[in-house]
N, C-alpha and C. Protein backbone atom coordinates (compact mmCIF):
# COMPACT_ATOMS: atom_id res chain seq x y z
N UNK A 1 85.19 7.59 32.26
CA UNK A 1 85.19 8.76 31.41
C UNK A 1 85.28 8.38 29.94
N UNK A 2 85.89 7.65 29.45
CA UNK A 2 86.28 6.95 28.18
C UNK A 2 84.79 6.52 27.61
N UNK A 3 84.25 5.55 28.68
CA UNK A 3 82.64 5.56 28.11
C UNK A 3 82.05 6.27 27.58
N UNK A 4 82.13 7.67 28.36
CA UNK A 4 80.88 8.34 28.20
C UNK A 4 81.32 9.18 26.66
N UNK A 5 82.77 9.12 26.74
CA UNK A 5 83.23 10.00 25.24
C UNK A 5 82.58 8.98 23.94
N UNK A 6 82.73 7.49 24.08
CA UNK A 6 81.83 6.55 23.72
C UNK A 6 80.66 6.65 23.07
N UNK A 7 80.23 6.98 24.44
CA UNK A 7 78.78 7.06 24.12
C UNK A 7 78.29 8.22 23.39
N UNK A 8 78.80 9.02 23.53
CA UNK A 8 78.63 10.74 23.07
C UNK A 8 78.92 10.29 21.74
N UNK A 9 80.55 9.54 21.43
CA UNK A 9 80.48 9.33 19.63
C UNK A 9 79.49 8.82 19.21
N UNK A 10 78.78 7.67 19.77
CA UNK A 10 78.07 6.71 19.41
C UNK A 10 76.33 7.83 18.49
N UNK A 11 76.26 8.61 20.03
CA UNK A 11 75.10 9.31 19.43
C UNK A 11 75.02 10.28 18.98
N UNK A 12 76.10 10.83 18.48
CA UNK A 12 76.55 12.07 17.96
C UNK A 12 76.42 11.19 16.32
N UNK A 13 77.45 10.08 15.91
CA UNK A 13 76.84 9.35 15.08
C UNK A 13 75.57 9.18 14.33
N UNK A 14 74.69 8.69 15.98
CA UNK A 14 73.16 8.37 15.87
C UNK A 14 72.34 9.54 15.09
N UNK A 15 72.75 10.62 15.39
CA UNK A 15 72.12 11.77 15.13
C UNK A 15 72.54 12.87 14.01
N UNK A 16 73.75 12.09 13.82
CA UNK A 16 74.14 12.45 12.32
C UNK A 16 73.62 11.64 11.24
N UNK A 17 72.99 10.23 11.23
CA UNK A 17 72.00 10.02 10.43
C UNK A 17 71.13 10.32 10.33
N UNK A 18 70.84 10.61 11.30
CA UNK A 18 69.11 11.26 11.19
C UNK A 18 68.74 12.33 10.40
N UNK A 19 70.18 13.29 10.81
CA UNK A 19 69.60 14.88 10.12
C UNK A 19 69.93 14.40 8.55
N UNK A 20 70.85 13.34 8.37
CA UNK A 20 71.48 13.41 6.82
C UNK A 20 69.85 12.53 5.86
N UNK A 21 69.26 11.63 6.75
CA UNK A 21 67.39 10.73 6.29
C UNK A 21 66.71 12.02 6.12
N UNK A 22 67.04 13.11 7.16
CA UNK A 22 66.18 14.15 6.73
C UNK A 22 66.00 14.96 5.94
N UNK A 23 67.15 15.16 5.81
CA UNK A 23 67.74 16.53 4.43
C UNK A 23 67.37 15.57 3.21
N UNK A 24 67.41 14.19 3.09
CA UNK A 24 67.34 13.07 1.94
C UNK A 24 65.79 13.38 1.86
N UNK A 25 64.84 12.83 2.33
CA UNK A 25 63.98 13.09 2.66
C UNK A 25 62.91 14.28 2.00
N UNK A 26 63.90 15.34 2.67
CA UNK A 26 63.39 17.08 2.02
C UNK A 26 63.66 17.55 1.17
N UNK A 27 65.09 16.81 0.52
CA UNK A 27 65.25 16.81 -1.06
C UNK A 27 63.91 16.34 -2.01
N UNK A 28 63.85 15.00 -1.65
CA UNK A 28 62.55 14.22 -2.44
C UNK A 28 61.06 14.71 -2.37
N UNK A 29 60.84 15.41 -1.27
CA UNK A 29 59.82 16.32 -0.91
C UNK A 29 59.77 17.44 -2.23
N UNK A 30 61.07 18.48 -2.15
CA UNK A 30 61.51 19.41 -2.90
C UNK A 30 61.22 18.87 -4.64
N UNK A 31 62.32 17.57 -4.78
CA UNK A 31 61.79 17.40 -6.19
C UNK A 31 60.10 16.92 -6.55
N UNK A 32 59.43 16.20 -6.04
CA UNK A 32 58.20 16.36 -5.88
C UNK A 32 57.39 17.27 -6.22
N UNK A 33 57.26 18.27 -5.45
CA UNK A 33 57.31 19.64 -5.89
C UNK A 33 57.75 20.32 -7.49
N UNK A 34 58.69 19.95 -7.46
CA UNK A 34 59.51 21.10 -8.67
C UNK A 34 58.69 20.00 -9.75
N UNK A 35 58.95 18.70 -9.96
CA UNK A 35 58.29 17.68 -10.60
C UNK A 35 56.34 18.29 -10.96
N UNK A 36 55.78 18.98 -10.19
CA UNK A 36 54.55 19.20 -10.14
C UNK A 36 54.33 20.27 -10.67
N UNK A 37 55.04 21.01 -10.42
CA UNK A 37 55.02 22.41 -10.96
C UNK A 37 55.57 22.59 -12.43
N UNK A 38 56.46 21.69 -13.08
CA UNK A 38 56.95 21.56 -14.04
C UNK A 38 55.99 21.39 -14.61
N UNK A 39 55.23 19.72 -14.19
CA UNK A 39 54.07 19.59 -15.20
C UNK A 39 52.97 20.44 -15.53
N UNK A 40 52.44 21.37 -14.56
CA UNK A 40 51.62 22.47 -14.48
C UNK A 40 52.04 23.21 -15.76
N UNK A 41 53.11 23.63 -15.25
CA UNK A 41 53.44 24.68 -16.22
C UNK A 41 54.24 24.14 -17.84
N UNK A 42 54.41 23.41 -18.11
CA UNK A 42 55.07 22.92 -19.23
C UNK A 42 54.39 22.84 -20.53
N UNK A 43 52.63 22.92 -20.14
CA UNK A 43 51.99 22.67 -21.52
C UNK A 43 51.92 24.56 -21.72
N UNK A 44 52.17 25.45 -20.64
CA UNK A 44 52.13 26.79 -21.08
C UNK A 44 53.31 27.54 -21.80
N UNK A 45 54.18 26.40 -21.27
CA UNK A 45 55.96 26.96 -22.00
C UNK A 45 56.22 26.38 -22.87
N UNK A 46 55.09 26.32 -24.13
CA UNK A 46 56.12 26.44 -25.71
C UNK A 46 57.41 26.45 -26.55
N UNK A 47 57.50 28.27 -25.93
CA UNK A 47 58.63 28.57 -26.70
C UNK A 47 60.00 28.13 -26.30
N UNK A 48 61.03 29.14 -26.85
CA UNK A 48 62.15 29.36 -26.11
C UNK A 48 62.70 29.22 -24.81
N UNK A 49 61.53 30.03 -24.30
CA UNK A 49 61.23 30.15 -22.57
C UNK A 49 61.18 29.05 -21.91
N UNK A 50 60.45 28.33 -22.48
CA UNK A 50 59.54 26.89 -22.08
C UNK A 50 61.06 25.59 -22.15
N UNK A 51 61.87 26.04 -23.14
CA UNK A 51 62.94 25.03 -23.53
C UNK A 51 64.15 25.36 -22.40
N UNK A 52 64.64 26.64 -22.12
CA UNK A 52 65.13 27.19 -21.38
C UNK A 52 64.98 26.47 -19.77
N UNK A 53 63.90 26.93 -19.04
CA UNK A 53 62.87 26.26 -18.15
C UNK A 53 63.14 25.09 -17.93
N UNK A 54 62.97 24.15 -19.26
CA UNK A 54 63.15 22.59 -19.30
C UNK A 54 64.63 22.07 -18.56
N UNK A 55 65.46 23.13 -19.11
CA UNK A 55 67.06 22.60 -18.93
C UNK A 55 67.20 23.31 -18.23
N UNK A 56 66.92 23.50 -16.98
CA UNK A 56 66.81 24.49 -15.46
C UNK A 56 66.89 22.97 -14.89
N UNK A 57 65.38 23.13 -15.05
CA UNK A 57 64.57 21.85 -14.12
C UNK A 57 65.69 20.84 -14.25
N UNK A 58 66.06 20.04 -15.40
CA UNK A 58 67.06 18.98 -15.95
C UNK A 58 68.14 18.95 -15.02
N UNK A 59 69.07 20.26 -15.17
CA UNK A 59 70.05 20.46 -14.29
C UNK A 59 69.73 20.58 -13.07
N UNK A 60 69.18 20.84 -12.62
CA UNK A 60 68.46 21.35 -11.00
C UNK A 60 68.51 19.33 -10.40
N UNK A 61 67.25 18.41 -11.72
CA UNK A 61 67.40 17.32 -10.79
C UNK A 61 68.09 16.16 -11.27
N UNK A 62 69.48 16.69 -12.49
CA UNK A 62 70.49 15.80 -12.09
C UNK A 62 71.11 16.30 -10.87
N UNK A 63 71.40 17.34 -10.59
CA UNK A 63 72.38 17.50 -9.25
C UNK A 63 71.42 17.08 -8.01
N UNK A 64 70.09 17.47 -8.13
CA UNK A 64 69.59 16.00 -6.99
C UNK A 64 69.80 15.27 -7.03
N UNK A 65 70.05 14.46 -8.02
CA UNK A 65 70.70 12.86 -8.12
C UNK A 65 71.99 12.74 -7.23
N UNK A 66 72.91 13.94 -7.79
CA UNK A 66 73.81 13.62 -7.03
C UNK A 66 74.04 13.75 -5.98
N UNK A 67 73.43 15.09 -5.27
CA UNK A 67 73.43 15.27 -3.78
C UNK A 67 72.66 13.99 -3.33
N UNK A 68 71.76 13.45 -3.53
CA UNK A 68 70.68 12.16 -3.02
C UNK A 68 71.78 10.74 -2.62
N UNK A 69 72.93 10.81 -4.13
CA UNK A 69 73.85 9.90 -4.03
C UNK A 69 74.87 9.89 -3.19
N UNK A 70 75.27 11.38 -3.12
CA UNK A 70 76.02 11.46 -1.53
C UNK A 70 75.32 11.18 -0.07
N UNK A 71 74.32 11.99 -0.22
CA UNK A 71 73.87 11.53 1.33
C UNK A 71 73.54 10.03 1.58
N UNK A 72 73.27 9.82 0.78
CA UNK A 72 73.27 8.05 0.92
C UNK A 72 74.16 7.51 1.23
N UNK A 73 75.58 7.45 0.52
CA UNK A 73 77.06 7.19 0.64
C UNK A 73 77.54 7.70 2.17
N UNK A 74 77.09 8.52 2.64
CA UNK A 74 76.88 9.31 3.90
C UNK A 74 76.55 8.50 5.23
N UNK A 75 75.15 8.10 4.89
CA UNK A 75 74.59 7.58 6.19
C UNK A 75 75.34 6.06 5.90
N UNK A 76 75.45 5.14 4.61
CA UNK A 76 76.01 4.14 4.66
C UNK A 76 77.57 4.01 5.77
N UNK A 77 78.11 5.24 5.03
CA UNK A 77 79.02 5.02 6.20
C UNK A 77 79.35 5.45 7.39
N UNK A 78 78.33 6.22 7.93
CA UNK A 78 78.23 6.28 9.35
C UNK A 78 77.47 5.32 9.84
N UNK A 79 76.43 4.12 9.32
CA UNK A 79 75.88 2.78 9.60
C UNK A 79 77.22 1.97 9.80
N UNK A 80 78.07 2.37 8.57
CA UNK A 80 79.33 1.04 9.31
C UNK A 80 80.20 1.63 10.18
N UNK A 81 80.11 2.61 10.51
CA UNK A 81 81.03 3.30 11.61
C UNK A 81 80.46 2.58 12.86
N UNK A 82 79.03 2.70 13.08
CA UNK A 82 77.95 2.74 14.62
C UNK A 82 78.46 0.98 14.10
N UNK A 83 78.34 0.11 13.52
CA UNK A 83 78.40 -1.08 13.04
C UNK A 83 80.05 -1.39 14.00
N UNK A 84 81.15 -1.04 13.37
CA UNK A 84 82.71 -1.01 13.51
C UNK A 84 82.72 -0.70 15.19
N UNK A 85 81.45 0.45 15.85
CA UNK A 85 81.76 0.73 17.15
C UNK A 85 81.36 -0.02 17.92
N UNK A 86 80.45 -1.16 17.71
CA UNK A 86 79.71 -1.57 17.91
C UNK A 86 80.78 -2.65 18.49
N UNK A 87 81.03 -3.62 17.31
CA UNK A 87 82.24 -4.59 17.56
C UNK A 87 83.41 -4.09 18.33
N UNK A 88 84.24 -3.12 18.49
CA UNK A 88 85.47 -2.58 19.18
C UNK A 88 84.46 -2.49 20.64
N UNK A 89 83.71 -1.68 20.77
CA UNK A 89 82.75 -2.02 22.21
C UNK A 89 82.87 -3.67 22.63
N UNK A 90 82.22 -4.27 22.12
CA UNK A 90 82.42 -5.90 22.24
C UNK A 90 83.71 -6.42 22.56
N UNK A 91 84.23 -6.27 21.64
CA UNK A 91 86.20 -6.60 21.95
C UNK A 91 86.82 -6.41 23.01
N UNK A 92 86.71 -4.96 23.34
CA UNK A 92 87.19 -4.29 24.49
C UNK A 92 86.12 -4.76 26.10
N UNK A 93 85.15 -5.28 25.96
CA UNK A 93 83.99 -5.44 27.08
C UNK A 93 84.58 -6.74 27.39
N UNK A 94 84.99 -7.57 26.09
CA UNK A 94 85.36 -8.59 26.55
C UNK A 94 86.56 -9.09 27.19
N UNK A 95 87.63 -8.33 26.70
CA UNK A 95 88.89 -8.03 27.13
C UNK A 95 89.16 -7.57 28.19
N UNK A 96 88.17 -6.46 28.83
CA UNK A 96 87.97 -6.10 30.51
C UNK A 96 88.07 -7.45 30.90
N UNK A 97 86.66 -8.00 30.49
CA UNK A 97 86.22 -9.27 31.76
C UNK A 97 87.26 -10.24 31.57
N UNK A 98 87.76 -10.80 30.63
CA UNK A 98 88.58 -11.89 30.71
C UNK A 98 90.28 -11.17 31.46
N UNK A 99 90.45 -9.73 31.95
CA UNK A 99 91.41 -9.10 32.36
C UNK A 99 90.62 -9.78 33.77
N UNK A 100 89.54 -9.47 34.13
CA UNK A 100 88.86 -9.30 35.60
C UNK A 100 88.91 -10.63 35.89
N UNK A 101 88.73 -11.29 35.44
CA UNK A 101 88.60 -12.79 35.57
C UNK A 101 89.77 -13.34 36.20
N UNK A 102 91.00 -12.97 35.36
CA UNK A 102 91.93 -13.63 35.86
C UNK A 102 92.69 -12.75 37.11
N UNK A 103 92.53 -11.83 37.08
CA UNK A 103 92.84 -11.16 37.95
C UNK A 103 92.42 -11.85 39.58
N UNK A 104 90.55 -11.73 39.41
CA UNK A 104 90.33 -12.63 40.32
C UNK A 104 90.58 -14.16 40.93
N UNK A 105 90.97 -15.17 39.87
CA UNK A 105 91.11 -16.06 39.91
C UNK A 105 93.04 -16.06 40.80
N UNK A 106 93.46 -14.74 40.20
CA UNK A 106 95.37 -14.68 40.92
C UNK A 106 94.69 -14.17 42.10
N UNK A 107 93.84 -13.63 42.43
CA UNK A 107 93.35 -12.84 43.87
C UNK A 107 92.65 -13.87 44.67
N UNK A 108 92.10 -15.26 44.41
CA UNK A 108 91.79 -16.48 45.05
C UNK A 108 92.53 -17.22 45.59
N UNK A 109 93.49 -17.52 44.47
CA UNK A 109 94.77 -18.67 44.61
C UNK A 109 95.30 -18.32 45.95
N UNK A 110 95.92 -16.53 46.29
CA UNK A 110 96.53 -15.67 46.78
C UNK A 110 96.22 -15.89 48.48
N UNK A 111 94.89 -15.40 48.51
CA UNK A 111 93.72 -15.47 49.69
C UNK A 111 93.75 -16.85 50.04
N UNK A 112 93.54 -18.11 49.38
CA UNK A 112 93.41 -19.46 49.50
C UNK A 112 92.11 -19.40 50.09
């Protein structure tokens, strides 16, 4: 039973990077976009309007920066989590067998 809770973290993990590559992903898609449309429209916004507009866009993709910088910080450390589970899996797999081992080896002696 312990496994399978394991395994469930493991890909519950797995699949919490994924959606966090994706949303990263659909951000950069998004600025792309806003990036294109800016240029479109920027030789038509002159005035006030046009300056206004400018420092929309500005603010709009410093805080992409920063959301981009979290989700990154994000999947990094759910990579060293799946990384950390990875090794404690190992530790513990090995710690069974060298339990089983000797176990068997007191269950030989025993039997003769």
């Amino acid at each position: 039973m312990a496994g399978n809770g394991q395994q469930s973290s493991e890909q519950s993990t797995r699949n919490g990077i994924q959606a966090l590559e994706m949303a990263f992903s659909g951000i950069l898609k998004a600025r792309q976009d806003v990036d294109a449309t800016r240029a479109n429209l920027s030789a038509g916004y002159q005035g006030s309007d046009g300056g206004q507009f400018g420092a929309l866009l500005k603010d709009w993709d410093d805080q992409c920066d920063v959301i981009l910088k979290n989700l990154d910080g994000m999947v990094q450390a759910l990579n060293t989590s799946l990384a950390q589970h990875g090794k404690a899996q190992g530790a513990s797999n090995d710690a069974i067998n060298q339990a089983y081992n000797a176990s068997q080896s007191a269950f030989n002696q025993l039997t003769g």
